[in-house]
Protein backbone atom coordinates (compact mmCIF):
# COMPACT_ATOMS: atom_id res chain seq x y z
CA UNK A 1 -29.17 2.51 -21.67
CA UNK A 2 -29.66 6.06 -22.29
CA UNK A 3 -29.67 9.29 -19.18
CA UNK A 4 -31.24 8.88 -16.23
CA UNK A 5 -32.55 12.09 -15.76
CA UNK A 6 -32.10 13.73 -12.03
CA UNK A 7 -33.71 16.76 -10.68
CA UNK A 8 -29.96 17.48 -9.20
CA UNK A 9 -28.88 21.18 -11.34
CA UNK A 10 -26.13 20.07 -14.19
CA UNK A 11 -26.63 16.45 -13.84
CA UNK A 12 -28.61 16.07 -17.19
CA UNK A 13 -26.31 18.26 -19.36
CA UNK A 14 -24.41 15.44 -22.17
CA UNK A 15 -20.91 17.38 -21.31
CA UNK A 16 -20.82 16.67 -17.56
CA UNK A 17 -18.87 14.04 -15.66
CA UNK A 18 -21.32 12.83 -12.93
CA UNK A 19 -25.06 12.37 -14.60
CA UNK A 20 -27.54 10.15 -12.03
CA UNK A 21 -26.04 7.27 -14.24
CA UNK A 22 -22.55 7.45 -12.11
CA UNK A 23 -22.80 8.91 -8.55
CA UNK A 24 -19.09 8.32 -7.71
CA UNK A 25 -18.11 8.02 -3.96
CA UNK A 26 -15.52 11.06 -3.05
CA UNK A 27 -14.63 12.46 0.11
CA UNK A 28 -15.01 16.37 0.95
CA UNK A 29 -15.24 19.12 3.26
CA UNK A 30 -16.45 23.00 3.37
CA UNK A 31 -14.98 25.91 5.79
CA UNK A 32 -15.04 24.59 8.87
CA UNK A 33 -16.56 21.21 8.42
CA UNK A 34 -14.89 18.02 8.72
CA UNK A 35 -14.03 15.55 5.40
CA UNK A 36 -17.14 12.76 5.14
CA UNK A 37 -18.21 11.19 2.35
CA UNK A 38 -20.15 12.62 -0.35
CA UNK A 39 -21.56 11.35 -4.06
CA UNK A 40 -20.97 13.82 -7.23
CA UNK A 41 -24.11 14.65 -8.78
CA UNK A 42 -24.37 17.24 -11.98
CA UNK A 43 -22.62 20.43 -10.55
CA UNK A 44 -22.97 19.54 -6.37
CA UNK A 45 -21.61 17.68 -4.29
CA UNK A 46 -24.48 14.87 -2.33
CA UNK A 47 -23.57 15.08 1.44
CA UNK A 48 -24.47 10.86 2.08
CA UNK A 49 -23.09 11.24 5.42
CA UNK A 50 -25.58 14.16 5.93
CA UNK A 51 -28.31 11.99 4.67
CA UNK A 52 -27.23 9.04 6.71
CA UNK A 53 -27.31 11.29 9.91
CA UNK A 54 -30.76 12.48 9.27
CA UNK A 55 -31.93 8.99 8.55
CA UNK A 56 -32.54 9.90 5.19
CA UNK A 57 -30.16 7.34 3.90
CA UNK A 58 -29.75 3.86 5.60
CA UNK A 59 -26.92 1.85 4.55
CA UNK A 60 -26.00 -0.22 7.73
CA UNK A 61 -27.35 -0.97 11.37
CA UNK A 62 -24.29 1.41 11.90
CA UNK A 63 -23.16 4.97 10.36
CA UNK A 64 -20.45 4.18 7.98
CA UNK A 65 -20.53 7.65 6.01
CA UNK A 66 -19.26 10.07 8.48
CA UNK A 67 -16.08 9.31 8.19
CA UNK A 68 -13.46 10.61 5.52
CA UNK A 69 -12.96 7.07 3.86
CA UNK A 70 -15.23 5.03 1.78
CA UNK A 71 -13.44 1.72 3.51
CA UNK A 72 -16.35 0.64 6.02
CA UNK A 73 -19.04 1.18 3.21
CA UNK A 74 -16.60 -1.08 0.48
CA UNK A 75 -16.44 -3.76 3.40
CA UNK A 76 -19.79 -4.35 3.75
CA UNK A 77 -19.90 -6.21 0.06
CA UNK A 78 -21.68 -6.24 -3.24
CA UNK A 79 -25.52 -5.75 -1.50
CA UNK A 80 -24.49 -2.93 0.06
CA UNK A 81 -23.04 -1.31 -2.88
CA UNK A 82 -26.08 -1.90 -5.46
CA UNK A 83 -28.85 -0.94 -2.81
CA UNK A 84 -26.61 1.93 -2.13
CA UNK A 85 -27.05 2.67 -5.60
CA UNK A 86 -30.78 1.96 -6.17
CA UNK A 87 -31.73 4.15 -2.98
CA UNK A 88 -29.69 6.86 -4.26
CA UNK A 89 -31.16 6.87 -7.74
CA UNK A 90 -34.32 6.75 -5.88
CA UNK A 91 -33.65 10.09 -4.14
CA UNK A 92 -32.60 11.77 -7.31
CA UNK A 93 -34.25 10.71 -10.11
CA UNK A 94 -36.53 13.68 -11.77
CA UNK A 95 -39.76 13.92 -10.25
CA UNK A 96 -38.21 12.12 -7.20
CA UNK A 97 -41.05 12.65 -3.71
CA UNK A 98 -38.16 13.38 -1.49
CA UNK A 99 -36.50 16.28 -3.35
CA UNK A 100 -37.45 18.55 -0.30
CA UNK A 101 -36.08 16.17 1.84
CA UNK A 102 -32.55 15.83 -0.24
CA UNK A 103 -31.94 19.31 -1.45
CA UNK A 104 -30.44 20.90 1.59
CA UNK A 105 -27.63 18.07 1.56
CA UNK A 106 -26.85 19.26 -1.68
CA UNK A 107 -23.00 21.38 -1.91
CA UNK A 108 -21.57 22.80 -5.12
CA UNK A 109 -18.52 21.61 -6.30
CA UNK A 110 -16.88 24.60 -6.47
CA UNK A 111 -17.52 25.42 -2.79
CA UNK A 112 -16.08 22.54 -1.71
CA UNK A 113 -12.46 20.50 -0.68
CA UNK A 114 -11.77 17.06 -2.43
CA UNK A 115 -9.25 14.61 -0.44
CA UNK A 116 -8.40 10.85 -0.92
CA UNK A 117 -11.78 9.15 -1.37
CA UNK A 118 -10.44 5.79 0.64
CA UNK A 119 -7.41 4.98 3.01
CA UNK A 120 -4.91 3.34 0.75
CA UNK A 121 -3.85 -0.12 2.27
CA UNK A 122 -1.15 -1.01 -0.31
CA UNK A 123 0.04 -0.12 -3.93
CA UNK A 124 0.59 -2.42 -6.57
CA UNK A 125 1.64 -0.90 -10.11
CA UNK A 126 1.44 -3.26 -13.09
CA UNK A 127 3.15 -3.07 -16.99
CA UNK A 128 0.06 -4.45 -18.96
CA UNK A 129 -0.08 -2.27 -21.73
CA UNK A 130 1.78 -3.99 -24.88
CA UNK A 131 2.12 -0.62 -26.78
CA UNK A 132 3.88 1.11 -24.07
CA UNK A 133 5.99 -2.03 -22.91
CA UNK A 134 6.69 -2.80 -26.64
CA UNK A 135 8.36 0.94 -26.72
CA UNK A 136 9.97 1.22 -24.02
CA UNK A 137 11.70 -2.28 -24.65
CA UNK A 138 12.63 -0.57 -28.30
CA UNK A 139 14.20 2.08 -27.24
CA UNK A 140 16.58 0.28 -24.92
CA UNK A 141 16.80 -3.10 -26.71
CA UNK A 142 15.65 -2.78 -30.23
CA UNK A 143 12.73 -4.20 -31.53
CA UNK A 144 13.39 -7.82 -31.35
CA UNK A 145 13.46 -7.90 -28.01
CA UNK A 146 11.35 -4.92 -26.45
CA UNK A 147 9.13 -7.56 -24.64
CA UNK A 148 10.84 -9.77 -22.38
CA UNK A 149 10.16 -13.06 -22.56
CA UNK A 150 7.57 -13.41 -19.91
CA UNK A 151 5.61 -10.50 -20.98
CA UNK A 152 3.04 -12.21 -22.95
CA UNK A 153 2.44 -15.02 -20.17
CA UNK A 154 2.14 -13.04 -16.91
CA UNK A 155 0.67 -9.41 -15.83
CA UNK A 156 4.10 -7.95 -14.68
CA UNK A 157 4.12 -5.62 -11.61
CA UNK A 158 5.81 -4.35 -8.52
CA UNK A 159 4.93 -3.31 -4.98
CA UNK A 160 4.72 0.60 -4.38
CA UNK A 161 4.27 3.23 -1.32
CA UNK A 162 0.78 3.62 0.23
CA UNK A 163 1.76 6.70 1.28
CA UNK A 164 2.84 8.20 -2.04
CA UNK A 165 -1.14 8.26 -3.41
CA UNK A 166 -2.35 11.64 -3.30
CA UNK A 167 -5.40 13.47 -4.54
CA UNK A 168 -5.92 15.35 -7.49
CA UNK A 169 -4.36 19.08 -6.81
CA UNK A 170 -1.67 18.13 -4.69
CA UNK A 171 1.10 20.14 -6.02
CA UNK A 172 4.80 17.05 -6.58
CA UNK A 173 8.14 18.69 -6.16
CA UNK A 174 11.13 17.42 -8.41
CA UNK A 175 12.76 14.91 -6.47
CA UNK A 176 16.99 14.20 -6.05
CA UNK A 177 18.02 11.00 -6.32
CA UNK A 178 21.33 9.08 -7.89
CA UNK A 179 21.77 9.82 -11.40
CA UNK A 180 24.81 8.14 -13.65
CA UNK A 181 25.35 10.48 -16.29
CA UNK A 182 26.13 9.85 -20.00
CA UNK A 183 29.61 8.32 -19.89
CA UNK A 184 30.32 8.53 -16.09
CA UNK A 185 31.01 5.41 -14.41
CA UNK A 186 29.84 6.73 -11.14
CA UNK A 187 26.62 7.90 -10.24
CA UNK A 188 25.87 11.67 -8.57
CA UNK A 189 23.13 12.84 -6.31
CA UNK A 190 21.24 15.48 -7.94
CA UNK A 191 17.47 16.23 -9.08
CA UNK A 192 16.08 14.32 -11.68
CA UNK A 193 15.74 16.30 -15.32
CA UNK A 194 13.53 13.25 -17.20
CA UNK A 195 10.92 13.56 -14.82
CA UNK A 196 7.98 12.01 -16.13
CA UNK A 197 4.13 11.03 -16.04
CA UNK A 198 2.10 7.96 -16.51
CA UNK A 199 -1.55 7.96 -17.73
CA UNK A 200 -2.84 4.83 -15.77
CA UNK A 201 -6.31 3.48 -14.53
CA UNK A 202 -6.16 2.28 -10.98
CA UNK A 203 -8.61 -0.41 -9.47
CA UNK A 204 -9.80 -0.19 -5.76
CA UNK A 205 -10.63 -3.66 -4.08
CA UNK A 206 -13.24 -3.35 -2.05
CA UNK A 207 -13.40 -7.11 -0.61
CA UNK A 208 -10.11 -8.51 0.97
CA UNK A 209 -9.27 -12.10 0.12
CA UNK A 210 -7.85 -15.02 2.24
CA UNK A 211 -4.57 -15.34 3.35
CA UNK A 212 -3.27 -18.77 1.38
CA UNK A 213 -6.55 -18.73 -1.13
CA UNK A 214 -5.82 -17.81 -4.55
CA UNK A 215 -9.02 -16.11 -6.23
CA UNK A 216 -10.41 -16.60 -9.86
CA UNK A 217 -10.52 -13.99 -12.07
CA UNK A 218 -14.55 -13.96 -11.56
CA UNK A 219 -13.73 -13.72 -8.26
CA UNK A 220 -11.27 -11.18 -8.91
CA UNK A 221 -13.57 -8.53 -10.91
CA UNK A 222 -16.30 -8.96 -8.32
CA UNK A 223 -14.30 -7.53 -5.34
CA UNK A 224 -13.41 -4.48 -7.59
CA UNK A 225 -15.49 -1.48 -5.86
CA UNK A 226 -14.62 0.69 -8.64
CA UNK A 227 -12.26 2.96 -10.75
CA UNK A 228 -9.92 6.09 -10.42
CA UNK A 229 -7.39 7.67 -12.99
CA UNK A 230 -3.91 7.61 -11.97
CA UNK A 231 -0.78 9.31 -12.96
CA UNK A 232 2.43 7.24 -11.27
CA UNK A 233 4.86 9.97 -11.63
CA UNK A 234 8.10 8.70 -12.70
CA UNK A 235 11.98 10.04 -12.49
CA UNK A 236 13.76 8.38 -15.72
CA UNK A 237 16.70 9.05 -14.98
CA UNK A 238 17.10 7.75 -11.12
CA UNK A 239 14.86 5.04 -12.64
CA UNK A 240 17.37 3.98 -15.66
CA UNK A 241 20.26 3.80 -12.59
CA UNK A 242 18.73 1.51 -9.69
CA UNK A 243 15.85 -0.80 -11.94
CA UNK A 244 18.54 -3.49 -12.43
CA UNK A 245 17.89 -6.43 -10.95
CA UNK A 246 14.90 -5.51 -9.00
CA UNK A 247 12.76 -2.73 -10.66
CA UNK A 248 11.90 0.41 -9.63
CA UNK A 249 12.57 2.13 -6.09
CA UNK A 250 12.76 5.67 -5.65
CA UNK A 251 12.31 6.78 -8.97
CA UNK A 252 8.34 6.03 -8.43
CA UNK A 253 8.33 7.30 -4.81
CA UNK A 254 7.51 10.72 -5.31
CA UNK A 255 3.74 10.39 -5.78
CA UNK A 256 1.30 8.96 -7.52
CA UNK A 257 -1.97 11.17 -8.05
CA UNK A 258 -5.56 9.36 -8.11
CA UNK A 259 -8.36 11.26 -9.22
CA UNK A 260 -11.04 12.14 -6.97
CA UNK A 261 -13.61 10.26 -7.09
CA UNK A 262 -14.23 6.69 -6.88
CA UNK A 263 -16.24 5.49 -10.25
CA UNK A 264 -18.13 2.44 -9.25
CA UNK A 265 -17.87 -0.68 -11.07
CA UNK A 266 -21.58 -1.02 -11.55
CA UNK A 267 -21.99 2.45 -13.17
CA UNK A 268 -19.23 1.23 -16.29
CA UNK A 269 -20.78 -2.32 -16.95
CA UNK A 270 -22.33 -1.25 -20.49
CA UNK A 271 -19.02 -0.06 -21.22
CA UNK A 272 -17.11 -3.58 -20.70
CA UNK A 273 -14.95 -4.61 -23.95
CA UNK A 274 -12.55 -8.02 -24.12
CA UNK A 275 -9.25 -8.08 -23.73
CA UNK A 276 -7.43 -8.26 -26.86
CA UNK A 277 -6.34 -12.26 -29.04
CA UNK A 278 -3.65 -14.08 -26.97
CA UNK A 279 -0.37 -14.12 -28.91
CA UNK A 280 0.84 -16.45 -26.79
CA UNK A 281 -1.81 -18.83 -24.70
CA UNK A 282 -2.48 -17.93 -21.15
CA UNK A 283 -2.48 -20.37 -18.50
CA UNK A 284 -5.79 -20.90 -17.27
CA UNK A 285 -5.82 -19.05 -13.90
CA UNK A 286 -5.44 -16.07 -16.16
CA UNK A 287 -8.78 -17.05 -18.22
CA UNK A 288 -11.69 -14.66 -18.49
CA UNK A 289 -14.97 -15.90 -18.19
CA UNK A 290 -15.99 -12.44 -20.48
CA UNK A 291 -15.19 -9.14 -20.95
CA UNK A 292 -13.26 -7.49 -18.60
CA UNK A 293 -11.55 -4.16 -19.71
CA UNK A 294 -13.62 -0.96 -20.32
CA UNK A 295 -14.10 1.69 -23.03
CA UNK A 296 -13.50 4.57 -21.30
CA UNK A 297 -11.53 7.72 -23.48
CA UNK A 298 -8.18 9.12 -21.82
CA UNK A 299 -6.35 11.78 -22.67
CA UNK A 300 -3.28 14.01 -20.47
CA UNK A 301 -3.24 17.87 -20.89
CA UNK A 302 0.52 19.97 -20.25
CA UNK A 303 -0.40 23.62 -19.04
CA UNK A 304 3.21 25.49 -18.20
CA UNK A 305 3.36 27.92 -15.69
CA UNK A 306 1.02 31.25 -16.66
CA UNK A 307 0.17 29.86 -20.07
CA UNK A 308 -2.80 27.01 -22.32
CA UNK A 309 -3.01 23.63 -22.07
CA UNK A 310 -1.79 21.68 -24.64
CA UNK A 311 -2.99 17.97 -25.11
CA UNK A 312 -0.35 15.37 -25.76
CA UNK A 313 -1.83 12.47 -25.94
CA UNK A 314 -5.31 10.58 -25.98
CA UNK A 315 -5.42 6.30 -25.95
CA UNK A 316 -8.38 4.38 -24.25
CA UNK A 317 -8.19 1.82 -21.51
CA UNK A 318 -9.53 -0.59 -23.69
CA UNK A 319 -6.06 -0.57 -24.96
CA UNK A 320 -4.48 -3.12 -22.19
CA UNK A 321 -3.37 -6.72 -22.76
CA UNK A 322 -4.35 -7.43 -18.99
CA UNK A 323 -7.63 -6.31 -17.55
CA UNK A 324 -7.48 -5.14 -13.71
CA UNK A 325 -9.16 -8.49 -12.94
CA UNK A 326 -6.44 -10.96 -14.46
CA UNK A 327 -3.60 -8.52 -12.40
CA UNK A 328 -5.79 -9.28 -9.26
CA UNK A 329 -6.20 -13.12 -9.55
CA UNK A 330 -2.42 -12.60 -10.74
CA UNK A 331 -1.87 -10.86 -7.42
CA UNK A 332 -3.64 -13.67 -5.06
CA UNK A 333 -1.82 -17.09 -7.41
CA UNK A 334 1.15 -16.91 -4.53
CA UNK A 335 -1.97 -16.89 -1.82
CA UNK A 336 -0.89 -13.32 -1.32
CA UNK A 337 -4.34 -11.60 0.93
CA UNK A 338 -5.54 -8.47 -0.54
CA UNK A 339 -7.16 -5.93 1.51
CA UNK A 340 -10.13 -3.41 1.30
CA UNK A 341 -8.58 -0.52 0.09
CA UNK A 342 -5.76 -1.66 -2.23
CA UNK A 343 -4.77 0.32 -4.59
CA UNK A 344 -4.07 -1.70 -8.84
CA UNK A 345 -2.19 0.72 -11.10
CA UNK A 346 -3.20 -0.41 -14.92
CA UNK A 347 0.35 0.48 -15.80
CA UNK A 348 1.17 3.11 -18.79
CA UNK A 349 -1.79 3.17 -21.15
CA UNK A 350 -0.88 3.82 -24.66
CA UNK A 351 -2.26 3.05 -27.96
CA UNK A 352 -0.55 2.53 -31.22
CA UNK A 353 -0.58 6.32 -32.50
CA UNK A 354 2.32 8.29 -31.60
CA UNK A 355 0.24 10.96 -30.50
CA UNK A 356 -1.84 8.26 -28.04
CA UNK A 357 1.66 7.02 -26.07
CA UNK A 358 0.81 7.63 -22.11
CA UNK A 359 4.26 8.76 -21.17
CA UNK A 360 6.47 11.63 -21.86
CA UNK A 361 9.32 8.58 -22.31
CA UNK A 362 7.40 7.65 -25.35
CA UNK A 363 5.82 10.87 -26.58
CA UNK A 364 9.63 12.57 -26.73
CA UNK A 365 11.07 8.95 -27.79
CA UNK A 366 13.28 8.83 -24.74
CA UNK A 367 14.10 12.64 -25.19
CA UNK A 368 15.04 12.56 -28.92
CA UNK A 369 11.79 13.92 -30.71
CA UNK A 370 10.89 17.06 -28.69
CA UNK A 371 7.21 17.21 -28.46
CA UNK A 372 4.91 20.72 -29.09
CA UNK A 373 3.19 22.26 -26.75
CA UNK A 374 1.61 26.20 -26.09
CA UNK A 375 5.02 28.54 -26.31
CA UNK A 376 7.68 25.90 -26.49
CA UNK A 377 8.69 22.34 -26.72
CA UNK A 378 8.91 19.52 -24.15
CA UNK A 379 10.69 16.19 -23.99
CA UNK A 380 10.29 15.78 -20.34
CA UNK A 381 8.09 17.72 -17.58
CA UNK A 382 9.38 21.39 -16.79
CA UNK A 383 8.98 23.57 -13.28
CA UNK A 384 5.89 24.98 -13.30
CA UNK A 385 3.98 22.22 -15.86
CA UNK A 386 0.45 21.43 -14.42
CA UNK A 387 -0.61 17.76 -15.91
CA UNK A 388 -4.24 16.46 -15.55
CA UNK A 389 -5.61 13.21 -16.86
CA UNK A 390 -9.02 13.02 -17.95
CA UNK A 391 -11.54 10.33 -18.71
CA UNK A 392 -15.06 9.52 -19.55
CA UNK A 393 -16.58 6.39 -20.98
CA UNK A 394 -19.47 7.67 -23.76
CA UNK A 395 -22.94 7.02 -23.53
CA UNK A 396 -25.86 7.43 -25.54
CA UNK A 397 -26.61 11.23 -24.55
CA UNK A 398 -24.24 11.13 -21.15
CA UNK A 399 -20.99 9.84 -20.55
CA UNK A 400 -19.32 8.82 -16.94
CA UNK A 401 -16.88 10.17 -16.27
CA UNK A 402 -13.89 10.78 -13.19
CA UNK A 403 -13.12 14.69 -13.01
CA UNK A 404 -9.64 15.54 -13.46
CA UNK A 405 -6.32 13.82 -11.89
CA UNK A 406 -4.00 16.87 -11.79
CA UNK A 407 -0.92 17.98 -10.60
CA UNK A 408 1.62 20.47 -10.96
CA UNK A 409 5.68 20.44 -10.36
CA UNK A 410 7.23 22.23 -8.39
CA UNK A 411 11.21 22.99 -8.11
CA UNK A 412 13.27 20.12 -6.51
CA UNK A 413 14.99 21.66 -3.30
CA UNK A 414 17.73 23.54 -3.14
CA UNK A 415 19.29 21.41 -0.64
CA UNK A 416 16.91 17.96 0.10
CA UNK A 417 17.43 18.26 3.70
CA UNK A 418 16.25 22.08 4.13
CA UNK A 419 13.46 21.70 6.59
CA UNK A 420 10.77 24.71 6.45
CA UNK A 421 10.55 27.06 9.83
């Protein structure tokens, strides 16, 4: 498939992120107007809940756009998402009848407010990259045993905050939390120095699943509405204290950034690769009846305060052992219900180049092997650092692509329990 060409301004240049072959669902708002839902087109912004007003745009017997959540739309099911699709292409597509009609719904980008595309029912971050598990086991327990030993038969994960996902932009302050120093046999409270990032993909279900009904991994991919980048943000050193025996707590309870906007599963279906050979064989709930990761380029910029952005590292999401669909079915085997709105973190993504680890943990080998970057050197994220994720999967003349998943650090509180006048 090459570009669909649009009449929309930007949306045929090979460089930008939203050609009329993605139209990702985001959420925004302009001075004085409240958040509703909105497709990213070339340079502007499509105002769908405009569109549906006008009658313009019918995607229900009921409005489902005007609200600042792309929930009600997911819930309506796989129809509703390619007609949603089809008419949309309709309206856009160069030499379109109803350009008239569609331009004044049309916003820049630049004029405009992104917020959380949907309302995040629950957060579920996974370990399913073997590169990145494979060094982080190294560097704590050598080499010949860096996976444990249930790695290579199950997509390991752990419950997270809903409320930690923010957008891209939000600015993350440092965070205290109990640290044991080197040597000390007791911990203190104090803010964390190894904070970290992690360049993820996260998965957005848009169909819930039965309480006490396991799903297949067919099953699984089809109630995936679509795609966001993700950077869990990660405090090593509270993290290296409290993971024993049950995994992490409050050293991933700062934030996790998502990116803006919501790429549709449909627009990245030329793009599916396999998952890589089975070292070990998977039991057959975990089966795939075909492809199921993506080839879509990452990379993670480091821009300190008031100077360039470096980039530290670029890997691809075809790089997982377990594709977002096995982690789902994974997620239902106990009969656990999944909701519209849930929130899969890929885990760290990192390839087998040093410079294409997707942590700071791994670029700076747990601190050791300070890494470059514009005026200085970094093994872990300083005050001030701004880091955005990027990602695009390449096409013949386009590419689709997600916009940026930034954020920048701010210092930890003097005292944590300082409240603002």
């Amino acid at each position: 498939m090459g570009l669909e060409r649009s009449w929309v301004a930007g949306a045929n240049v090979a460089e930008t992120d939203f050609p009329l072959n993605n139209l990702p669902c985001g959420v925004f708002s302009t001075s004085g107007d409240e958040p509703r839902c909105g497709v990213a087109i070339g340079e502007m912004i499509l105002d769908v809940a405009g569109l549906e007003a006008a009658g313009i745009l019918k995607v229900a017997e009921d409005p489902v756009l005007d609200v600042p959540f792309w929930n009600d739309f997911m819930d309506l099911g796989q129809g509703a998402w390619s007609g949603f699709r089809a008419a949309l292409a309709e309206l856009l597509r160069e030499g379109s009848d109803h350009r008239a009609q569609v331009e004044p719904f049309l916003i820049r980008q630049q004029e405009a407010r992104l917020h959380l595309p949907f309302l995040v029912s629950e957060f579920t971050d996974f370990y399913a990259s073997r590169h990145h598990a494979f060094n982080v086991g190294t560097m704590f327990r050598g080499p010949e045993n860096a996976l444990p030993p249930n790695w290579l038969h199950i997509p390991i994960g752990y419950n997270g905050r809903a409320s930690s996902v923010v957008v891209s932009g939000t600015e993350v302050r440092r965070p205290w939390g109990q640290i044991r120093p080197p040597g000390a046999e007791a911990p203190v409270f104090a803010p964390s120095r190894r904070f970290d990032i992690e360049l993820e993909m996260g998965a957005v279900v848009g169909q819930a699943s039965r309480q006490g009904y396991p799903v297949t991994v067919a099953e699984a991919d089809a109630m995936i509405f679509g795609y966001v980048l993700l950077n869990d943000w990660s405090a090593r050193d509270i993290q290296a204290w409290e993971y024993q025996p049950l995994g992490p707590f409050q050293s991933k309870a700062t934030a996790t950034t998502i990116s803006p906007w919501i790429v549709m599963r449909a627009a990245l279906e030329q793009f599916r690769v396999a998952t890589p050979a089975r070292e070990r064989p998977l039991l057959p709930y975990l089966h795939e009846p075909g492809p199921m990761l993506y080839d879509i380029a990452l990379e993670v910029g480091l821009t300190p305060a008031g100077g360039r952005e470096t980039v530290i590292a670029r890997t691809n999401y075809r790089e997982m052992y377990y594709s977002a669909a096995q982690q789902l079915a994974h997620h239902t085997s106990s009969g656990c219900a999944m909701n519209v709105g849930d929130l899969l973190g890929s885990g760290t993504i990192s390839g087998p180049a040093k410079d294409s680890r997707g942590s700071l943990l791994e670029l700076s080998w747990g601190g050791k092997e300070p890494l470059a970057v514009e005026g200085g050197t970094r093994t872990f994220i300083e005050d001030g650092d701004r880091l955005t994720l990027r990602g695009h999967a390449q096409g013949k003349g386009y590419r689709i692509g997600f916009g940026p998943c930034a954020g920048t650090i701010l210092p930890a509180l003097a005292d944590p329990w300082q409240r603002e006048l």
